[in-house]
Protein backbone atom coordinates (compact mmCIF):
# COMPACT_ATOMS: atom_id res chain seq x y z
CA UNK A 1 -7.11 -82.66 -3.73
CA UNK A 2 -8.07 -83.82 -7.27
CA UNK A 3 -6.02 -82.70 -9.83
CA UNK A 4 -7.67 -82.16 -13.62
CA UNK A 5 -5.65 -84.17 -16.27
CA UNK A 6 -6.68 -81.80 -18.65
CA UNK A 7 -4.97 -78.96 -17.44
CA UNK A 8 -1.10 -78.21 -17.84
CA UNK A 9 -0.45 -78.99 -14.19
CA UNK A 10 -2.44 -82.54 -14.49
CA UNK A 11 -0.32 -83.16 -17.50
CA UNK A 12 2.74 -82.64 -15.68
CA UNK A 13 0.85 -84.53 -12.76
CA UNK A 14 0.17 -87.56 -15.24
CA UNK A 15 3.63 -87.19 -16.60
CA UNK A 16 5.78 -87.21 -13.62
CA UNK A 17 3.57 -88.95 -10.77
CA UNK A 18 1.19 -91.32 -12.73
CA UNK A 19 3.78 -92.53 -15.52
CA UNK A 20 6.80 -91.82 -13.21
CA UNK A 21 9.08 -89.63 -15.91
CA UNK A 22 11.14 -87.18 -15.47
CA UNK A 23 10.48 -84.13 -17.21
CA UNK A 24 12.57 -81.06 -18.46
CA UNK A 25 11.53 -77.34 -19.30
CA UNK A 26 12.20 -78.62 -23.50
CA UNK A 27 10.05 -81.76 -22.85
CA UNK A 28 7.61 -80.16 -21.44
CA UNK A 29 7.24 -77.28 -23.27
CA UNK A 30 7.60 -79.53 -26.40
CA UNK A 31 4.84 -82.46 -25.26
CA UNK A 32 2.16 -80.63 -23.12
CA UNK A 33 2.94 -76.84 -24.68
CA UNK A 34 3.87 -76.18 -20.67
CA UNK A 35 5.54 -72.56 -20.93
CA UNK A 36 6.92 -72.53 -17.84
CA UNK A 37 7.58 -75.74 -16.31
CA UNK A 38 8.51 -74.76 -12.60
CA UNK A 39 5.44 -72.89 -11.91
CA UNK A 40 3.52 -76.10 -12.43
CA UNK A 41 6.10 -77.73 -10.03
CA UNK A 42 5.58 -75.46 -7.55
CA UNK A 43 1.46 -76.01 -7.87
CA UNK A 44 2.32 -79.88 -7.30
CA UNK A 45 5.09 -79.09 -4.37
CA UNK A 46 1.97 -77.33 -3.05
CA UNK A 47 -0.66 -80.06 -3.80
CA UNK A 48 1.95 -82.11 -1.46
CA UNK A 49 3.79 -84.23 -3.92
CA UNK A 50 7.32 -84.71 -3.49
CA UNK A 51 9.08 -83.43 -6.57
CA UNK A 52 12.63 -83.19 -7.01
CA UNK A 53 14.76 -81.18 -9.44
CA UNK A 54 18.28 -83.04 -10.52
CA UNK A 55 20.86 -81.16 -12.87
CA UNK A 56 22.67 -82.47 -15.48
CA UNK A 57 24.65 -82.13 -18.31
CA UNK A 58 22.75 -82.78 -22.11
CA UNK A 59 24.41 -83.85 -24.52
CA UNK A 60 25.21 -80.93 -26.46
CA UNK A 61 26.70 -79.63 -23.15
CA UNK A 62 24.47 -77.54 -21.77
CA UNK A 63 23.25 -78.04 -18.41
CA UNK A 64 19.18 -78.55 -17.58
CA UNK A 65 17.14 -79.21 -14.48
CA UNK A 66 15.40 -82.49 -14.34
CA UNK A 67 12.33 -82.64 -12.51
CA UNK A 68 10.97 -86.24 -11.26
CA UNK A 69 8.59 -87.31 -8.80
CA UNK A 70 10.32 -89.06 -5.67
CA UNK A 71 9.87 -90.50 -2.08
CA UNK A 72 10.06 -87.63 0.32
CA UNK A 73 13.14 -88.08 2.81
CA UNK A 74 12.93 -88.32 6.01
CA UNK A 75 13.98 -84.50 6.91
CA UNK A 76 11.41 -83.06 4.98
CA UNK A 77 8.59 -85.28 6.52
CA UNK A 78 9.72 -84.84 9.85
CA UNK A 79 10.14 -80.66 8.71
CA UNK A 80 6.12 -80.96 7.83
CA UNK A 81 5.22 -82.23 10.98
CA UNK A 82 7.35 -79.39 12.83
CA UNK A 83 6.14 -76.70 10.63
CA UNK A 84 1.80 -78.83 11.73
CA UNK A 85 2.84 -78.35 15.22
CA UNK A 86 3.81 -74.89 15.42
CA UNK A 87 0.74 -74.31 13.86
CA UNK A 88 2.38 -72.68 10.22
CA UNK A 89 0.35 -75.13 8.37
């Protein structure tokens, strides 16, 4: 699948995968005008990239989701190959 750079997803693709940064709804919405930041996750989930979404704490207090690009563990690779075989995928 080739992803267009141009578009909101490829900047989050470009952002995350290609740069390896970790991304949070403000970020995005404040560097790539990305409204809504875990639809274009989802798109990339999709696409087959392993992203992950961390909590934390900011500094002001208030707790955000962190999204980052990662190795894909074990479980879910052998859960893909399951889901292949019974013929879901």
């Amino acid at each position: 699948m080739t992803i267009n750079l141009e578009t909101k997803t490829g900047k989050a693709y470009k952002a995350m995968v290609l740069e390896g940064q970790s991304l949070t709804e403000s970020q995005a919405r404040k560097r790539f005008s990305i409204g809504n930041l875990r639809a274009e996750v989802s798109r990339l989930r999709q696409a087959g990239f392993a992203i992950y979404a961390n909590k934390r704490t900011a500094g002001n207090g208030v707790t955000v989701t962190e999204y980052r690009h990662g190795k894909p563990s074990r479980a879910l690779v052998a859960a893909g190959y399951k889901a292949m075989a019974l013929g879901i995928v």
